[in-house]
Each structure stands twice: as C-alpha cells, then as structure tokens.
C-alpha atoms as a PDB file:
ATOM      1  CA  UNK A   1     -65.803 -22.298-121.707  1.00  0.00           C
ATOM      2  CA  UNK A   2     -65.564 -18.808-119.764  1.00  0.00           C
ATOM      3  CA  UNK A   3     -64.807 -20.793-116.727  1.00  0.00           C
ATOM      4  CA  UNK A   4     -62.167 -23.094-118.874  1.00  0.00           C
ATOM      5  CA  UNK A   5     -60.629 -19.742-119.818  1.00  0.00           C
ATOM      6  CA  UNK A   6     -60.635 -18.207-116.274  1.00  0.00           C
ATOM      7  CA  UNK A   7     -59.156 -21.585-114.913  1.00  0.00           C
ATOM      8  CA  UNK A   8     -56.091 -21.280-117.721  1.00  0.00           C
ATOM      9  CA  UNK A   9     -55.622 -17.640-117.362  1.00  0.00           C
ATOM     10  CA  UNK A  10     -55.081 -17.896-113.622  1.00  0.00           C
ATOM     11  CA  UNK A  11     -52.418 -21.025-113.923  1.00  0.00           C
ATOM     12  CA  UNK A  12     -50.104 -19.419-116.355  1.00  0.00           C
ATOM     13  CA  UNK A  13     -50.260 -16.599-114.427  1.00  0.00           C
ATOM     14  CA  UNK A  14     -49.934 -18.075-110.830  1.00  0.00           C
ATOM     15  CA  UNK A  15     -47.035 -20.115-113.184  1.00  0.00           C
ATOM     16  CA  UNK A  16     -45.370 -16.895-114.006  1.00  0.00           C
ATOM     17  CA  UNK A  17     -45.656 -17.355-117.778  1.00  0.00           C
ATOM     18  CA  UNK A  18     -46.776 -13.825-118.005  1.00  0.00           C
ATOM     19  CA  UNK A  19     -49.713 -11.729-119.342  1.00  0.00           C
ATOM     20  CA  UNK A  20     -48.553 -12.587-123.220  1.00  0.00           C
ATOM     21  CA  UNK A  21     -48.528 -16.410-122.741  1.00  0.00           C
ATOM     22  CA  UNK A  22     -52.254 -15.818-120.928  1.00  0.00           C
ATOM     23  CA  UNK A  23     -53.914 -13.379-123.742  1.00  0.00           C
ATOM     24  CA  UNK A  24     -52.380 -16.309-126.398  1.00  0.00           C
ATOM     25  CA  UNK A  25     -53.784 -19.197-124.488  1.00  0.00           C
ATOM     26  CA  UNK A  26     -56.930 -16.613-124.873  1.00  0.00           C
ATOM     27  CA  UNK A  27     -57.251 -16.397-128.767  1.00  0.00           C
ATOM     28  CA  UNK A  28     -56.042 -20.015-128.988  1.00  0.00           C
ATOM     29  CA  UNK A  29     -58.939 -21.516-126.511  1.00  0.00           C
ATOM     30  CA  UNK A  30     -61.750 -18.890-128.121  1.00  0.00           C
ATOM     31  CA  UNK A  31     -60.908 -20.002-131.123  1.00  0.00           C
ATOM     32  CA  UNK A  32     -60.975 -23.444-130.491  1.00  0.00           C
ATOM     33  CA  UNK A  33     -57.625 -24.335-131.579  1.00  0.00           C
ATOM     34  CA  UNK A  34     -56.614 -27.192-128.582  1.00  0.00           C
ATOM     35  CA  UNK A  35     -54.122 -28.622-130.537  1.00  0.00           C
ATOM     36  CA  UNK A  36     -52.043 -25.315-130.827  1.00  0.00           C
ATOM     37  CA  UNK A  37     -53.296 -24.541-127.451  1.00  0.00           C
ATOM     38  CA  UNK A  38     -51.636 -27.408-125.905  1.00  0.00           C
ATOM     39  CA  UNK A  39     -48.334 -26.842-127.762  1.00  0.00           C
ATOM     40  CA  UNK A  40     -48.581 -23.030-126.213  1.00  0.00           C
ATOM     41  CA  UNK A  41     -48.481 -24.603-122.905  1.00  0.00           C
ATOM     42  CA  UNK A  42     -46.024 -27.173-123.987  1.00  0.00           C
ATOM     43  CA  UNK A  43     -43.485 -23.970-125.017  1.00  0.00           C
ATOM     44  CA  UNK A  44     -44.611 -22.089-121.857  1.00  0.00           C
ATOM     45  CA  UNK A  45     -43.472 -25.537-119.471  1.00  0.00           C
ATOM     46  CA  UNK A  46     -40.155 -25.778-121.545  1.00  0.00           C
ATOM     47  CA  UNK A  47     -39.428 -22.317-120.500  1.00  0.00           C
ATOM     48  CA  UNK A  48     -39.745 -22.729-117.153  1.00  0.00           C
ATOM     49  CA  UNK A  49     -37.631 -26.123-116.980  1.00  0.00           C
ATOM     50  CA  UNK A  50     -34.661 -24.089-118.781  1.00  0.00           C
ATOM     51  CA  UNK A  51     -35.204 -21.667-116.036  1.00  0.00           C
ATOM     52  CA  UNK A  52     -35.178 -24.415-113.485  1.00  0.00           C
ATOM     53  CA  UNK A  53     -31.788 -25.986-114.895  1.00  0.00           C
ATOM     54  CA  UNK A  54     -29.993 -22.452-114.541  1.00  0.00           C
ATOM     55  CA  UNK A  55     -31.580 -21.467-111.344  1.00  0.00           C
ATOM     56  CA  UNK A  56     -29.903 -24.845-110.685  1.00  0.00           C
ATOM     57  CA  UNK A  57     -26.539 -24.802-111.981  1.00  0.00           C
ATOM     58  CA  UNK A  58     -26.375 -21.605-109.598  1.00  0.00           C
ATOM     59  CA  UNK A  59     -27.694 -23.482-107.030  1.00  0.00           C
ATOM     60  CA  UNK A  60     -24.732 -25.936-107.862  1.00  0.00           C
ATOM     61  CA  UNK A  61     -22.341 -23.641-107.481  1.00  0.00           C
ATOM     62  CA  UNK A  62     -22.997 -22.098-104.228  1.00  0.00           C
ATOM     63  CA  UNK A  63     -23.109 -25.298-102.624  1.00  0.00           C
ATOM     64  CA  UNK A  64     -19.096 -25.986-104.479  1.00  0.00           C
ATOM     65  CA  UNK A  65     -18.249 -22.788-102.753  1.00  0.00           C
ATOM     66  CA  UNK A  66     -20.420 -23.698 -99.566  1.00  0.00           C
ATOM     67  CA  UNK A  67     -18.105 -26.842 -99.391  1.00  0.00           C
ATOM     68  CA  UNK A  68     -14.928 -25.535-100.647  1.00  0.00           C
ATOM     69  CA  UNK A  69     -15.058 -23.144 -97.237  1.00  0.00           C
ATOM     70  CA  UNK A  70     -15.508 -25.649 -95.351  1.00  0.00           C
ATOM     71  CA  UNK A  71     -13.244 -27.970 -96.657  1.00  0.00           C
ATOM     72  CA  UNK A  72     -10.899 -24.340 -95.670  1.00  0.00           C
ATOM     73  CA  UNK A  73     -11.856 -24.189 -92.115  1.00  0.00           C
ATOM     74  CA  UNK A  74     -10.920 -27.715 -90.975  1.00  0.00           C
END
C-alpha cells in the first residue's frame, strides 16, 4: 500500500492538483475508502478539464485576433 500511496501522491502532484488533493487522496487510500477515493480523483480530473476549456477559449481568441491581423495586412 505505501508504494500505492507514493505512486498517487506523485501523479496528483506531477498533475498539479496540489498538496490538499494529495494529503486527501492520503486519508482516503489509508483508510481504505476506494470508492470515495476514486470520486476524489474524479473531482480533481473535472478541475483540470474546466481549466483546459478556459485555457482554451483564450487560446481561441488569440488565434481570432491572430487572423483578424492578417486578414488587415492583405
């Protein structure tokens, strides 16, 4: 289990889900809960898609702005 718990730990943290999320996943995997373990990392995954649709839409807007110009220099 240590080495289950070492393996977690690093992911959400090389995921950027923080030092919260990884002490959680902690008490959830020491105290055997998987179920609510796997909904953690469930919440922690939806997170990072809503930050991947804004990065996104940013994204999307440069590239208007990025064609707009040169739609203006023809």
């Amino acid at each position: 289990m240590e080495n289950q718990l070492e393996n977690i730990t690093a992911a959400l943290e090389h995921a950027g889900c923080g030092r919260q999320a990884a002490q959680k996943a902690f008490i959830l995997l020491e105290a055997g809960m998987e179920e609510d373990l796997i909904h953690h990392l469930r919440l922690c995954r939806c997170e990072k898609m809503d930050d991947l649709h804004r990065v996104q839409k940013q994204i999307d807007c440069l590239d208007g702005l990025i064609r707009q110009m040169k739609k203006k220099d023809r």
